[in-house]
C-alpha atoms as a PDB file:
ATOM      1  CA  UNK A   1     -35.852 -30.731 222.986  1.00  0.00           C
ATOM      2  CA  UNK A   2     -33.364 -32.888 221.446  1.00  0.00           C
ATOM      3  CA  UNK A   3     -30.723 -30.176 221.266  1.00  0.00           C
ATOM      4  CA  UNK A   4     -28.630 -28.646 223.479  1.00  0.00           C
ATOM      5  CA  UNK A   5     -29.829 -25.644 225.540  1.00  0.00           C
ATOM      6  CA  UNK A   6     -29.075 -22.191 223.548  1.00  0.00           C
ATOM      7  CA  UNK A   7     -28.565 -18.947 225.161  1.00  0.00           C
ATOM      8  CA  UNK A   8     -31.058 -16.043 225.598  1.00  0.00           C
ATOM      9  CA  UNK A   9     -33.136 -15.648 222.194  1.00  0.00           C
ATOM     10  CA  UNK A  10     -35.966 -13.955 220.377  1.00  0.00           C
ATOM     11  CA  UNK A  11     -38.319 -15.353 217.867  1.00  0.00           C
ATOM     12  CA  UNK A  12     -37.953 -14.146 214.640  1.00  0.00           C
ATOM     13  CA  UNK A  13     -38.735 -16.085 211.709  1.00  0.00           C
ATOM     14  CA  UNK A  14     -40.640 -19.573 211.714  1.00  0.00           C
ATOM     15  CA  UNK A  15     -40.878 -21.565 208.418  1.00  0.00           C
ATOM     16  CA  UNK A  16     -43.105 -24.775 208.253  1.00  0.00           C
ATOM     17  CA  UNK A  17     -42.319 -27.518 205.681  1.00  0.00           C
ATOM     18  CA  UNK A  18     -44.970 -29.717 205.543  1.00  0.00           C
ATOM     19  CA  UNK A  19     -45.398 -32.763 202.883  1.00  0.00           C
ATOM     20  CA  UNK A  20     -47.987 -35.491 202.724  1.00  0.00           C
ATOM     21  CA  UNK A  21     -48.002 -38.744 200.438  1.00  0.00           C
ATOM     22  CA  UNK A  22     -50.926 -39.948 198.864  1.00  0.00           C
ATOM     23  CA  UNK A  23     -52.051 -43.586 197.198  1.00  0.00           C
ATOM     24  CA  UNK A  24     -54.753 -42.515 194.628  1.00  0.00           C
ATOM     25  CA  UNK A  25     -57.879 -44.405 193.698  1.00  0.00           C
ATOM     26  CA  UNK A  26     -56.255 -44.879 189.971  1.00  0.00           C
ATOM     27  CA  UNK A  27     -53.430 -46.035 191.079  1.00  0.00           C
ATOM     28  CA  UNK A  28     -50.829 -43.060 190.942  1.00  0.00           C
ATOM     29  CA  UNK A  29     -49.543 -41.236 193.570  1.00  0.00           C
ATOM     30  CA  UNK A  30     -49.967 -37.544 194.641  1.00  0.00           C
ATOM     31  CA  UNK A  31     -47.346 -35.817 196.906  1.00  0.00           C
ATOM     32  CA  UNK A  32     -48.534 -32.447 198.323  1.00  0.00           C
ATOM     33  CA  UNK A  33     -46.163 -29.910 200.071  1.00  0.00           C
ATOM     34  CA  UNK A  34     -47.112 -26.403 201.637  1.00  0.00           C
ATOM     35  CA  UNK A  35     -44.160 -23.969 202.245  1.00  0.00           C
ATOM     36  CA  UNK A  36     -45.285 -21.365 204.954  1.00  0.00           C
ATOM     37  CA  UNK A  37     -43.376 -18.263 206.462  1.00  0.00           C
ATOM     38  CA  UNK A  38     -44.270 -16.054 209.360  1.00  0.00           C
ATOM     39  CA  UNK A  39     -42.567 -13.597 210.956  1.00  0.00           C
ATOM     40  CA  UNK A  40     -42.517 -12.940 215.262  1.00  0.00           C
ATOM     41  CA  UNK A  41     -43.321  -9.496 214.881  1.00  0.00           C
ATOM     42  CA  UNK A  42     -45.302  -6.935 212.852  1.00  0.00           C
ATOM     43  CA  UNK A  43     -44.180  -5.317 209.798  1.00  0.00           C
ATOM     44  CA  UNK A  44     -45.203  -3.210 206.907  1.00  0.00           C
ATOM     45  CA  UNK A  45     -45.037  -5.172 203.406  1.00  0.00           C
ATOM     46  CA  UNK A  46     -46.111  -2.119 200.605  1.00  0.00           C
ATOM     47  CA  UNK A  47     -48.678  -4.903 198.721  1.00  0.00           C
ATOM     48  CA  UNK A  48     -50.414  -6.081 201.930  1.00  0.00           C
ATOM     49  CA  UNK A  49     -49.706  -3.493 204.147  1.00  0.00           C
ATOM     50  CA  UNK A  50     -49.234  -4.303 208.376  1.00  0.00           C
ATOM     51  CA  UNK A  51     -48.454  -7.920 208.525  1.00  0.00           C
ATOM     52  CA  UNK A  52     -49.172  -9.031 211.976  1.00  0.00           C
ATOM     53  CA  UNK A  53     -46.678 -11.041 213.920  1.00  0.00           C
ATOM     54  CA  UNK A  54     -48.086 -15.199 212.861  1.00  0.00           C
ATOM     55  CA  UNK A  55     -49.325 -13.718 209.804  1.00  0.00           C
ATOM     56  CA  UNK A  56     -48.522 -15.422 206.431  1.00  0.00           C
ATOM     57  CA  UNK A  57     -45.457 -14.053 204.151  1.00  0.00           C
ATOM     58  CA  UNK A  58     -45.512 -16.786 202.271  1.00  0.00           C
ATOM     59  CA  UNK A  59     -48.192 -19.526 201.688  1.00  0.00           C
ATOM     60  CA  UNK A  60     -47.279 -21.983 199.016  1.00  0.00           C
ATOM     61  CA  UNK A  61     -47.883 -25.267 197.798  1.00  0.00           C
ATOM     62  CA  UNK A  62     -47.071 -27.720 195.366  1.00  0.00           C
ATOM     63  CA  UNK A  63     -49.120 -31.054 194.303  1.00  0.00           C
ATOM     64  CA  UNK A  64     -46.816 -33.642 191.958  1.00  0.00           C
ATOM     65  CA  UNK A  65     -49.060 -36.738 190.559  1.00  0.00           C
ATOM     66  CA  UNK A  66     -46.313 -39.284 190.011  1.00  0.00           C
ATOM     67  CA  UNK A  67     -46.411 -43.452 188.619  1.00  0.00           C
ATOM     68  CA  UNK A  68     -44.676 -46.534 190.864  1.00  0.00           C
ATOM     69  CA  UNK A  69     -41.297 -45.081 188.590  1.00  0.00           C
ATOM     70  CA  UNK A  70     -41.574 -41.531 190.345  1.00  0.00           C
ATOM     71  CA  UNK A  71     -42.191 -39.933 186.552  1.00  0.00           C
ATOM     72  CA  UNK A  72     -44.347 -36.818 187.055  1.00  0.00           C
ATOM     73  CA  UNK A  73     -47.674 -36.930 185.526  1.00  0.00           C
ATOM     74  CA  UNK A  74     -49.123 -33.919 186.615  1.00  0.00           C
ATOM     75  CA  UNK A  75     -47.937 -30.617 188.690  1.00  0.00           C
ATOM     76  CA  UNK A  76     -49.617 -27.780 190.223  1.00  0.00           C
ATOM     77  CA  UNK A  77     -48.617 -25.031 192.511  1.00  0.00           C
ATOM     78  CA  UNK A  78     -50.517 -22.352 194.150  1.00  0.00           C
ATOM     79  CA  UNK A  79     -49.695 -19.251 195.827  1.00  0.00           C
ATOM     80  CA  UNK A  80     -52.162 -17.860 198.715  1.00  0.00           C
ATOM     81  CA  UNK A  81     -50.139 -15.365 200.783  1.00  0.00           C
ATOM     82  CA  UNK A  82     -47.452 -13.816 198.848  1.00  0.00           C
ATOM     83  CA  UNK A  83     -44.955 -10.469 199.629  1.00  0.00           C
ATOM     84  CA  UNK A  84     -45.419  -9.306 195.618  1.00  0.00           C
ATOM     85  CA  UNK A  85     -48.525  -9.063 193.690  1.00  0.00           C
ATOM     86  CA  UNK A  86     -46.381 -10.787 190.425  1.00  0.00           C
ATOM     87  CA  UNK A  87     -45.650 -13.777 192.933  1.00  0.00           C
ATOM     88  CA  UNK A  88     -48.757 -15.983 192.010  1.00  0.00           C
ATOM     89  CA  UNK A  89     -47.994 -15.552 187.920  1.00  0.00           C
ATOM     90  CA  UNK A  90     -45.264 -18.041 188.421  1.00  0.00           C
ATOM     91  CA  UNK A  91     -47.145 -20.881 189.387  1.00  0.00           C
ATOM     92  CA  UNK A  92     -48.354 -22.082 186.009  1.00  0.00           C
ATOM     93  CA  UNK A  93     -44.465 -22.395 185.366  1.00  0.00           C
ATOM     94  CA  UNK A  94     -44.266 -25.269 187.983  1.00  0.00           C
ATOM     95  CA  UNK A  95     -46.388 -27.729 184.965  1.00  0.00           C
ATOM     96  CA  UNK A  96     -42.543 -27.788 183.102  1.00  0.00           C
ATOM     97  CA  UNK A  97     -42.234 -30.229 186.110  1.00  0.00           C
ATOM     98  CA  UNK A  98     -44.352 -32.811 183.900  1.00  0.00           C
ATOM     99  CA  UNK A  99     -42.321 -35.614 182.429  1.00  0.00           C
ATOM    100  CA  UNK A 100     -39.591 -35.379 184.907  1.00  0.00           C
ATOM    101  CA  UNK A 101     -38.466 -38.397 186.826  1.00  0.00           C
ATOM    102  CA  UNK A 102     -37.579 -37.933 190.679  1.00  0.00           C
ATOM    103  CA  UNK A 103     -34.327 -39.282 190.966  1.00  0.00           C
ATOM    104  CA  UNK A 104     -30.566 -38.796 190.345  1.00  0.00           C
ATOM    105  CA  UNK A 105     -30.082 -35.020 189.221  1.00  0.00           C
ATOM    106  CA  UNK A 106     -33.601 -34.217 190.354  1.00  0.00           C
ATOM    107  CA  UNK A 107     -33.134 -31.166 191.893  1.00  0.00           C
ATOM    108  CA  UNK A 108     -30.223 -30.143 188.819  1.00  0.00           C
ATOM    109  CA  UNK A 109     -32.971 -30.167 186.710  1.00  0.00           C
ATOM    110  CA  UNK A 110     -35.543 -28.621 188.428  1.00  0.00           C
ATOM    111  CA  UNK A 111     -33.436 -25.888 188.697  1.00  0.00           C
ATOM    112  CA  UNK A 112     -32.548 -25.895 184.895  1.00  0.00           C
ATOM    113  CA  UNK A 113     -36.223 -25.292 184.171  1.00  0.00           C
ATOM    114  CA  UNK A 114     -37.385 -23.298 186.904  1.00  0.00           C
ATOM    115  CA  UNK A 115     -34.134 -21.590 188.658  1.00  0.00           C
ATOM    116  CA  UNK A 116     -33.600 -17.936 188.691  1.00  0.00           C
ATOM    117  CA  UNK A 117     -36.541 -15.852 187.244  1.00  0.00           C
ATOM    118  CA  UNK A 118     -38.599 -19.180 185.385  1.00  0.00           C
ATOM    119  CA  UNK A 119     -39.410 -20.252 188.774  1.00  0.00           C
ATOM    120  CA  UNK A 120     -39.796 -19.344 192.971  1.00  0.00           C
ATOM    121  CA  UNK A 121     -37.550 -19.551 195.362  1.00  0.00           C
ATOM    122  CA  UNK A 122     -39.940 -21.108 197.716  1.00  0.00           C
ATOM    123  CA  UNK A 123     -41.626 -23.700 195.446  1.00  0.00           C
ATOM    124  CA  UNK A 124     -38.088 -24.322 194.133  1.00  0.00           C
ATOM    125  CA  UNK A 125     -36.941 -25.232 197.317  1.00  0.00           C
ATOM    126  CA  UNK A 126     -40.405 -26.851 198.361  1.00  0.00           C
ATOM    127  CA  UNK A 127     -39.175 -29.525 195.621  1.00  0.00           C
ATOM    128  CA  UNK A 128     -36.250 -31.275 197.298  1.00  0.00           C
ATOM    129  CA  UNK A 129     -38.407 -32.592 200.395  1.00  0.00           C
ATOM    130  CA  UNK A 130     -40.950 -32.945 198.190  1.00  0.00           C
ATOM    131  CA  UNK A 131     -39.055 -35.216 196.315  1.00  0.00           C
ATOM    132  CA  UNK A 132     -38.051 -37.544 199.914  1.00  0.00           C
ATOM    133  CA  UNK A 133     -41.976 -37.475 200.747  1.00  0.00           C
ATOM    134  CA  UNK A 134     -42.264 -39.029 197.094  1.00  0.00           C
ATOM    135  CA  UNK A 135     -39.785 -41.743 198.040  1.00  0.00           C
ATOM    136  CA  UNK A 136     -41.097 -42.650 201.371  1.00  0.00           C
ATOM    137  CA  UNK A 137     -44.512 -43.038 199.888  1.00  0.00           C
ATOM    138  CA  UNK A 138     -43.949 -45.256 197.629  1.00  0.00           C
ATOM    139  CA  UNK A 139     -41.098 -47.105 198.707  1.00  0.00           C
ATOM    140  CA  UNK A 140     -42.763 -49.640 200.816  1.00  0.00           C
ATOM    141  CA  UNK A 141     -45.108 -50.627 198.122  1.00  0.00           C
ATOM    142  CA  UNK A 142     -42.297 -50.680 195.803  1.00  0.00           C
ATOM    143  CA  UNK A 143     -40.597 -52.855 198.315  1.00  0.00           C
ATOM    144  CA  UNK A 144     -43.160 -55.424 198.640  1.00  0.00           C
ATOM    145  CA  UNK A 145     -43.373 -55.988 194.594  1.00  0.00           C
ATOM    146  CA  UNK A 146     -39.954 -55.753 194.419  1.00  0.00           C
ATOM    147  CA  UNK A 147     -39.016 -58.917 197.043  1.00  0.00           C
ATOM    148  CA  UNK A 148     -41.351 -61.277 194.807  1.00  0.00           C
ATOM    149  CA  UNK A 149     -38.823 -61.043 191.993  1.00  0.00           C
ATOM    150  CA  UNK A 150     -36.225 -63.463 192.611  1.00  0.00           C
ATOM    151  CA  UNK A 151     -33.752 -61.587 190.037  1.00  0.00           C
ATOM    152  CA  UNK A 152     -34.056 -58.021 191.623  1.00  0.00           C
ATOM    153  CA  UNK A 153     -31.001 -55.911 191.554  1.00  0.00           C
ATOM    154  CA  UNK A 154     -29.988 -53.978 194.739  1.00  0.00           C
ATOM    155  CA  UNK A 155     -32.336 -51.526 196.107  1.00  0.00           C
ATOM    156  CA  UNK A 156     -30.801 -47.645 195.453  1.00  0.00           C
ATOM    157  CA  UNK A 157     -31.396 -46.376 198.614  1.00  0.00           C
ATOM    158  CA  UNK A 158     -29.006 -48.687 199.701  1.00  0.00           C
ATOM    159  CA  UNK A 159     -25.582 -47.304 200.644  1.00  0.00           C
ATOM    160  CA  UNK A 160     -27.155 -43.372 200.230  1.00  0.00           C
ATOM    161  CA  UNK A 161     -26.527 -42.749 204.679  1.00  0.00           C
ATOM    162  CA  UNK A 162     -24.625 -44.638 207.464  1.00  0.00           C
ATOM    163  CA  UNK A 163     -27.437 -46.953 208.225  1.00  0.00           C
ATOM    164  CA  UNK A 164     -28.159 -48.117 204.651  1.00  0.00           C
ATOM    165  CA  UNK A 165     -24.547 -49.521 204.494  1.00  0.00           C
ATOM    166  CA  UNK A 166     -24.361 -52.331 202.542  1.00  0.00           C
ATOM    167  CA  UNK A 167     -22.053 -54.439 205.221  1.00  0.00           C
ATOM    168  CA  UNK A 168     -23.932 -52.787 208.513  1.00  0.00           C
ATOM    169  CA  UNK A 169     -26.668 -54.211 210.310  1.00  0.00           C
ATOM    170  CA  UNK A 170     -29.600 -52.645 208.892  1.00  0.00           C
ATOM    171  CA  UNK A 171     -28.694 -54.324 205.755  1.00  0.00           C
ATOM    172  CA  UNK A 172     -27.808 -57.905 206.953  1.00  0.00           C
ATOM    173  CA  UNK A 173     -30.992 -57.635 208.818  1.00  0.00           C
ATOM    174  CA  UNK A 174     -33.567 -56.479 205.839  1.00  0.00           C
ATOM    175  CA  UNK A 175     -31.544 -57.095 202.671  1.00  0.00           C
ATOM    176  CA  UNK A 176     -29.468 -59.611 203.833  1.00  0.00           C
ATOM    177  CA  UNK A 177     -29.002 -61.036 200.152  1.00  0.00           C
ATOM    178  CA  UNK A 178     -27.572 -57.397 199.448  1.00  0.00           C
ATOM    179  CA  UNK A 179     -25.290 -57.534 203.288  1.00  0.00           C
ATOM    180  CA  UNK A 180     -21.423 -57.523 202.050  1.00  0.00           C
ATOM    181  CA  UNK A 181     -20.042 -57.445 205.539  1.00  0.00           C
ATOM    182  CA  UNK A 182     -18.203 -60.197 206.751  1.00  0.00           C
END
């Protein structure tokens, strides 16, 4: 366990974030991710009645179909275990996502369209690693075109955490025409 030992503790509440990036046969991209919610112990939920402890509260997922510039084709999101009987009507809401580009002020206007009551919390949040699994997917391929052009411009991921630095090693070592360190 990489952090430090904690005190005594019970389980309570495990959530699961799970994202996958796919390279489709037509050449777009599909990035899945599944939201899922269990509780340690049993409880009583009035629509489903007992929930067992490791049963579902929530099971949710989201597919985005995106191009090599991260616009969003398609969007779908589905709902299998919910706490509310409404909770699945909201899904069809999750196609506003369609024409959006992941990028800067992604998740500002995600929220715009689907924030508050136009939207779920869950798939809401879902988006934002979503979004990461969408970058890491196609990034590398991305990459590789984007070397052959001798008049690229500076990669954006560049300078966005400590070891993206533009004058640290990372950099001097796999962008070195980008390095600005001495």
């Amino acid at each position: 366990m990489p952090l430090s030992e904690s005190v005594d503790r019970e389980p309570m509440h495990h959530r699961t974030v799970d994202c996958h990036g796919y390279h489709r046969a037509d050449g777009l991209w599909d990035i899945e991710g599944r939201v899922r919610d269990v509780k340690a112990y049993d409880f009583r939920n009035e629509h489903r009645g007992i929930l067992r402890a490791g049963d579902a509260v929530h099971d949710m997922w989201i597919r985005v179909t995106v191009d090599d510039d991260l616009q969003i084709i398609d969007a779908e999101a589905a709902t299998d275990d919910h706490p509310f009987p409404t909770c699945p009507a909201i899904t069809p809401a999750f196609r506003k996502l369609i024409g959006l580009r992941i990028g800067p002020g992604w998740m500002g206007e995600v929220r715009r369209r689907l924030g508050g009551t136009q939207g779920c919390t869950h798939l809401v949040e879902l988006l934002g690693p979503i979004a990461t699994t969408t970058y890491q997917t196609i990034f590398p391929a991305r990459d590789r075109k984007e070397r052959a052009n001798p008049n690229r411009t500076k990669p954006g991921h560049l300078d966005t955490c400590h070891a993206l630095a533009s004058d640290g090693p990372v950099v001097k070592q796999h962008w070195p025409e980008f390095y600005t360190g001495s």
